[in-house]
N, C-alpha and C. Protein backbone atom coordinates (compact mmCIF):
# COMPACT_ATOMS: atom_id res chain seq x y z
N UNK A 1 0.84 -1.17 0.00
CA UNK A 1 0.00 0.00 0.00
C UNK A 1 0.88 1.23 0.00
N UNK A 2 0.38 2.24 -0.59
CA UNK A 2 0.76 3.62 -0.44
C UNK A 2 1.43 4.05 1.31
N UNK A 3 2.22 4.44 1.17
CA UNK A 3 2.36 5.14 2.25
C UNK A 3 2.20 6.43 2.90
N UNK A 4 1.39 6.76 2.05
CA UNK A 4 0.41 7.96 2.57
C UNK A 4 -1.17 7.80 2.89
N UNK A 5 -1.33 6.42 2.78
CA UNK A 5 -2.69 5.64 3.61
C UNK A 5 -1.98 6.13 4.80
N UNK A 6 -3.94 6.04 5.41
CA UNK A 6 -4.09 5.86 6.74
C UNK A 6 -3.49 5.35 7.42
N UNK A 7 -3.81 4.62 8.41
CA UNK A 7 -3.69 3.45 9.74
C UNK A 7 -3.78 2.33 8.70
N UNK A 8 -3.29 1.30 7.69
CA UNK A 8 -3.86 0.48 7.49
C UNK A 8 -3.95 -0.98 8.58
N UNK A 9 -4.78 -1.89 8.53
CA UNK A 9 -5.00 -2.99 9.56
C UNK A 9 -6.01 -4.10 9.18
N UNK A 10 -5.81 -5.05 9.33
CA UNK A 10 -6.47 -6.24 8.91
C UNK A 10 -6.77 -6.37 7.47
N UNK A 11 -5.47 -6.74 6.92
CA UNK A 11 -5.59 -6.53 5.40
C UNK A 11 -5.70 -8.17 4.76
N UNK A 12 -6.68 -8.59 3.95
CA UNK A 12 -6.58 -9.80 3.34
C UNK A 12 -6.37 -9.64 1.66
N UNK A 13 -6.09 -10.74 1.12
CA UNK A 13 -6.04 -11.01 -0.26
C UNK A 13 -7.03 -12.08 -0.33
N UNK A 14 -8.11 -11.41 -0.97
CA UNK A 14 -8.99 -12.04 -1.33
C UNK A 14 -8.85 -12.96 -2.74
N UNK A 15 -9.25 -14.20 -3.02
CA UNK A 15 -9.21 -15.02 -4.05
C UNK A 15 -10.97 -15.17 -4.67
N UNK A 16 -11.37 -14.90 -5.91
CA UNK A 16 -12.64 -15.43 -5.90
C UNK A 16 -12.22 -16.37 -7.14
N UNK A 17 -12.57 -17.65 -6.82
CA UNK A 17 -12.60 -18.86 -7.56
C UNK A 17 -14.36 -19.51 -8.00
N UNK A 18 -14.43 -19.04 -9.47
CA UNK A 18 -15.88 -18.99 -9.62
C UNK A 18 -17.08 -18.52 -8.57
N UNK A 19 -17.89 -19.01 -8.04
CA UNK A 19 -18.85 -18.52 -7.34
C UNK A 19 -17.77 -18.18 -5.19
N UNK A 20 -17.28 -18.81 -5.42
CA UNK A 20 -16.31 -18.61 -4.36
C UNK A 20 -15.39 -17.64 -3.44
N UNK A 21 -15.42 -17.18 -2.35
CA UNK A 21 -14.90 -16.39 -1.96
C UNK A 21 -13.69 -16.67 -0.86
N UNK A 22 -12.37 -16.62 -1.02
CA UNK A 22 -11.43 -17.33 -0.02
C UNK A 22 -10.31 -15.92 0.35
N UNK A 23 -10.52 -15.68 1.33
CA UNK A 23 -9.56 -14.52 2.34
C UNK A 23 -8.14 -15.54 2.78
N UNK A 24 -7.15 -14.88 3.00
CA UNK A 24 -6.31 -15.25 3.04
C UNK A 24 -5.32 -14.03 3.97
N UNK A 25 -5.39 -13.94 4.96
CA UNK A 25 -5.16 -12.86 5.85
C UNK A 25 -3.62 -12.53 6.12
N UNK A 26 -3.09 -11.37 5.82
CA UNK A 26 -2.23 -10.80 5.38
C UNK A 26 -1.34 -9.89 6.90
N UNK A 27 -0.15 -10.20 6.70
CA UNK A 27 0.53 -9.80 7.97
C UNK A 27 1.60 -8.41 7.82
N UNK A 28 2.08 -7.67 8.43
CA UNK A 28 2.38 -6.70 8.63
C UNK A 28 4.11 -7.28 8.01
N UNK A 29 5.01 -6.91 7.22
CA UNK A 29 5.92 -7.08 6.91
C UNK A 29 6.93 -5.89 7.56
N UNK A 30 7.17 -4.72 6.33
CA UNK A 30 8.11 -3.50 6.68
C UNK A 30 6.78 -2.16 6.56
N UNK A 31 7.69 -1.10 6.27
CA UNK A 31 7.06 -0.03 6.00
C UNK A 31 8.50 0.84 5.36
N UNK A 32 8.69 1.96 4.61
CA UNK A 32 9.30 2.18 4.04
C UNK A 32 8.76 3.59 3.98
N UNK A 33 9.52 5.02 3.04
CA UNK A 33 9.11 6.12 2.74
C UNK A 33 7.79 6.13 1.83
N UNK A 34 7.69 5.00 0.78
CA UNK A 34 6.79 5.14 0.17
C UNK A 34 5.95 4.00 0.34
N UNK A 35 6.45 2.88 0.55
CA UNK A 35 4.99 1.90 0.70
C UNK A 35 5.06 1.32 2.36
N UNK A 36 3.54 0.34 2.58
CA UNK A 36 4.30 -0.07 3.43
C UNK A 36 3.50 -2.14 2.95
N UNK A 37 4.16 -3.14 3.36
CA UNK A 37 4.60 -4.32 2.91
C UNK A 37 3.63 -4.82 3.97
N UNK A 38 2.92 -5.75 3.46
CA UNK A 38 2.36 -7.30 4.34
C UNK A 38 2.52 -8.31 3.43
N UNK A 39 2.62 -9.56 3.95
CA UNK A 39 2.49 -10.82 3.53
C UNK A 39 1.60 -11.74 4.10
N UNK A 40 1.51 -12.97 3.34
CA UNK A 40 0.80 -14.02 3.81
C UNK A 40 0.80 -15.17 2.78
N UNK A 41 0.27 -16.47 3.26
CA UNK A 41 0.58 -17.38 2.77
C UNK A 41 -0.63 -18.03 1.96
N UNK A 42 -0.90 -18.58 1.19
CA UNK A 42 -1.89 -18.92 0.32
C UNK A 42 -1.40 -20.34 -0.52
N UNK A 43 -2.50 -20.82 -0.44
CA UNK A 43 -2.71 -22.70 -1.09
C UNK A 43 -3.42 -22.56 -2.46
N UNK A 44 -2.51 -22.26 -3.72
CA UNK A 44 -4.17 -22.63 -4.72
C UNK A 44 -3.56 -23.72 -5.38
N UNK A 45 -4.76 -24.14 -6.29
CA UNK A 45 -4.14 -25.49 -6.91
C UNK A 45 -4.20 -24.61 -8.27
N UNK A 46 -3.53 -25.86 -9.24
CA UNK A 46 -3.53 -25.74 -10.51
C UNK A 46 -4.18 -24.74 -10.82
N UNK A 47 -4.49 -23.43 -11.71
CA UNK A 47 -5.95 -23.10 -12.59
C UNK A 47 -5.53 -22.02 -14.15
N UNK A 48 -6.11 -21.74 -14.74
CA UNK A 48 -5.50 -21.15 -15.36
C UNK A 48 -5.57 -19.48 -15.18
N UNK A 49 -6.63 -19.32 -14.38
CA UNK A 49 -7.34 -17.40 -13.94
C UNK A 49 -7.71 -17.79 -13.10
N UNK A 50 -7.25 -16.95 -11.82
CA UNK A 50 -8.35 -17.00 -10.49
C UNK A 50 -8.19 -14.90 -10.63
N UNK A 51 -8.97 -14.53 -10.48
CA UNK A 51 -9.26 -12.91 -10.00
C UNK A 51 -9.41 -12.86 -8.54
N UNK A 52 -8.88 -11.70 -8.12
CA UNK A 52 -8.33 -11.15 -6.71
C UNK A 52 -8.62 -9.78 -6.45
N UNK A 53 -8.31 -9.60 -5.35
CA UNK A 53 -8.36 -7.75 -4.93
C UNK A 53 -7.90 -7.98 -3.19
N UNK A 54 -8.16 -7.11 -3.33
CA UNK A 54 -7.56 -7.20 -1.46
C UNK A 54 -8.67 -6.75 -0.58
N UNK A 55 -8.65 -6.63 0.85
CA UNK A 55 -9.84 -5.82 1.80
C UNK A 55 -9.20 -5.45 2.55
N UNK A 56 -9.12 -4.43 3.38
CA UNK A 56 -8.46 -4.04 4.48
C UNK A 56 -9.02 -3.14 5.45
N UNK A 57 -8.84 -2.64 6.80
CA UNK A 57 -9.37 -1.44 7.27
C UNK A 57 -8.58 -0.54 7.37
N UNK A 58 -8.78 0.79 6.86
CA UNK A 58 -7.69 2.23 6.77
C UNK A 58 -8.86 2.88 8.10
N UNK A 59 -8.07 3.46 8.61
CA UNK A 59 -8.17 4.62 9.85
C UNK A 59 -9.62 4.12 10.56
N UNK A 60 -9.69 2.42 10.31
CA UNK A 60 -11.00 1.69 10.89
C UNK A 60 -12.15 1.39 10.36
N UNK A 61 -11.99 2.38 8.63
CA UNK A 61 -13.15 2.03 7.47
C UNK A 61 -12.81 0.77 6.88
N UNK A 62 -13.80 -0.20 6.44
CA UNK A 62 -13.40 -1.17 5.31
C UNK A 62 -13.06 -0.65 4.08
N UNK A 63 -12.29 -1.41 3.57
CA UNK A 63 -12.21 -0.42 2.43
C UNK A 63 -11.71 -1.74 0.90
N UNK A 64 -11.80 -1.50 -0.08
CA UNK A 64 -11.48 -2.67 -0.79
C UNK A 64 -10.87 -2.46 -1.96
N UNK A 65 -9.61 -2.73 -2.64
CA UNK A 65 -8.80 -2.27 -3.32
C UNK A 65 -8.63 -3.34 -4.69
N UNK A 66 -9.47 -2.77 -5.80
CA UNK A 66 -9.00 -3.26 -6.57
C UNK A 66 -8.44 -2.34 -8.12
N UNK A 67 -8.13 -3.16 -8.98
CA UNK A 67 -7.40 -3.35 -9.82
C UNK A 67 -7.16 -1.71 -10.31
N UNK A 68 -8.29 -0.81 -10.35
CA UNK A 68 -8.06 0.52 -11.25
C UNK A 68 -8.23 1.56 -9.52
N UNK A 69 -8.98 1.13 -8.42
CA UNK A 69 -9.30 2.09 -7.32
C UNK A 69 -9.42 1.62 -6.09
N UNK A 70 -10.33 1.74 -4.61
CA UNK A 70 -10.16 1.87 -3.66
C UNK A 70 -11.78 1.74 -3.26
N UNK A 71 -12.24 1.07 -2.47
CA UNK A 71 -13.89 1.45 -2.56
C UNK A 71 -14.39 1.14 -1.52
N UNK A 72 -15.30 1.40 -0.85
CA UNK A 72 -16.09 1.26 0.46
C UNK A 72 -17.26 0.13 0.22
N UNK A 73 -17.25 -0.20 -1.06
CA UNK A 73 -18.20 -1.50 -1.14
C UNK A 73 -17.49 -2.71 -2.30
N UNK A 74 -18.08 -4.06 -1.39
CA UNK A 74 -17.86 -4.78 -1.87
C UNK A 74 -18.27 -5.50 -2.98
N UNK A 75 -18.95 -4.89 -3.69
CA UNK A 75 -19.14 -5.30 -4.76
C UNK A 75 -18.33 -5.11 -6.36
N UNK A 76 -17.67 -5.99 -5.90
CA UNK A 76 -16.63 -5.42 -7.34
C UNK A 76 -16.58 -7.67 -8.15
N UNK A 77 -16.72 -6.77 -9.73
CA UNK A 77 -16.83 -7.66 -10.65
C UNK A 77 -15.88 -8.41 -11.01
N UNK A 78 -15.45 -9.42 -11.44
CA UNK A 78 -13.97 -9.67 -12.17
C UNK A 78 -13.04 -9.11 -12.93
N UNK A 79 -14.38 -8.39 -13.85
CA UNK A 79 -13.43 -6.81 -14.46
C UNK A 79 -12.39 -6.21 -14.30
N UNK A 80 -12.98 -5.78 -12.36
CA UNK A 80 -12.36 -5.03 -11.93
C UNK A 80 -11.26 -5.64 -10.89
N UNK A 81 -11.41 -6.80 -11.06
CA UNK A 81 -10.17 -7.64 -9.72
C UNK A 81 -8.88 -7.89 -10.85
N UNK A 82 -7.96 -8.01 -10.48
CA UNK A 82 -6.33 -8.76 -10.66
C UNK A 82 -6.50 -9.65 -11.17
N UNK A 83 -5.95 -10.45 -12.16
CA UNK A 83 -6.13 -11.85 -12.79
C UNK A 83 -4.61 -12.38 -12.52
N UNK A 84 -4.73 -13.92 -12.04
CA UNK A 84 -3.14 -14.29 -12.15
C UNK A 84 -3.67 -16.01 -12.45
N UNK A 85 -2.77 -16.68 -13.11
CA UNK A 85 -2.60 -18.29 -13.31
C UNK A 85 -1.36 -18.69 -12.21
N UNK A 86 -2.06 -19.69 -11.71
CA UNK A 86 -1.18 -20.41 -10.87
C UNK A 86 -0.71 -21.90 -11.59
N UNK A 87 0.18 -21.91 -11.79
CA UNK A 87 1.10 -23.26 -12.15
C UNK A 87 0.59 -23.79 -13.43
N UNK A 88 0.17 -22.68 -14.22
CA UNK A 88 -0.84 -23.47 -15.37
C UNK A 88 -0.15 -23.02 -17.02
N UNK A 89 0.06 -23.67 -17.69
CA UNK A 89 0.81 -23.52 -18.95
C UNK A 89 -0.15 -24.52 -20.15
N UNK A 90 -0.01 -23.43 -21.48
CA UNK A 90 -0.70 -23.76 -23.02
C UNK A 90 -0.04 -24.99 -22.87
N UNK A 91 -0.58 -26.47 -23.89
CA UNK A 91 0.31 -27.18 -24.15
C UNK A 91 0.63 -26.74 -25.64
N UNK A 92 1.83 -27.49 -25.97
CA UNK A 92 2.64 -26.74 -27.19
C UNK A 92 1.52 -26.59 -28.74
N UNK A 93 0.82 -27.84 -28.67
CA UNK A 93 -0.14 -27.55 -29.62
C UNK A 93 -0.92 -26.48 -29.49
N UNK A 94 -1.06 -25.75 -28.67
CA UNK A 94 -2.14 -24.75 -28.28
C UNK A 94 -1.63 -23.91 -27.85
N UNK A 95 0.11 -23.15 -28.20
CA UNK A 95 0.35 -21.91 -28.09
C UNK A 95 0.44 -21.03 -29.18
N UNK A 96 -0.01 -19.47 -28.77
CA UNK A 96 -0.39 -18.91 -30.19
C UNK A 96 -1.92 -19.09 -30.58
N UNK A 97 -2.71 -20.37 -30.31
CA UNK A 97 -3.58 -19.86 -30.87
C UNK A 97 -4.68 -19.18 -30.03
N UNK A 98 -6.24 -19.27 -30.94
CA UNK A 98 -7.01 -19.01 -29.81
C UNK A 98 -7.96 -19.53 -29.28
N UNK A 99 -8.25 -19.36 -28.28
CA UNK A 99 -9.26 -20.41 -27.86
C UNK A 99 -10.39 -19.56 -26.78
């Protein structure tokens, strides 16, 4: 996060895996001039897209951070979450094209 946030505190990385919602609760690392660092540990299996965003509380508001902004509600689409593949690769016949 920015380091010109608030108080931040109780920050997760949220995973939504199709209809699914999995928190994954995030720990206080460093802090620095400009950001400041948490970590945490997370289990996914194989997939090729899971979408993400984070949640956290700044100065005690919820607040929820995804991909383009910052928002006080939770309703945010896949659109608007992070996309990442975990451990998942084209096979060679099927790179390049489309599918």
């Amino acid at each position: 996060f920015p380091n010109e946030s608030g108080w931040i505190d109780d920050v997760y990385f949220i995973i939504k895996k199709g209809k699914d919602i999995i928190p994954y609760k995030l720990t206080f690392k460093e802090k620095d001039n400009e950001k400041i660092i948490f970590e945490g540990d997370s289990s996914l299996e194989t997939r090729a897209l899971y979408h993400y965003y984070f949640s956290y509380l700044e100065d005690g508001l919820r607040k929820f951070h995804k991909k383009e902004t910052q928002v006080e509600d939770d309703k945010i689409i896949p659109d608007e979450m992070w996309k990442m593949s975990v451990n998942f690769s084209a096979p060679e016949w099927a790179k390049g094209k489309i599918m």
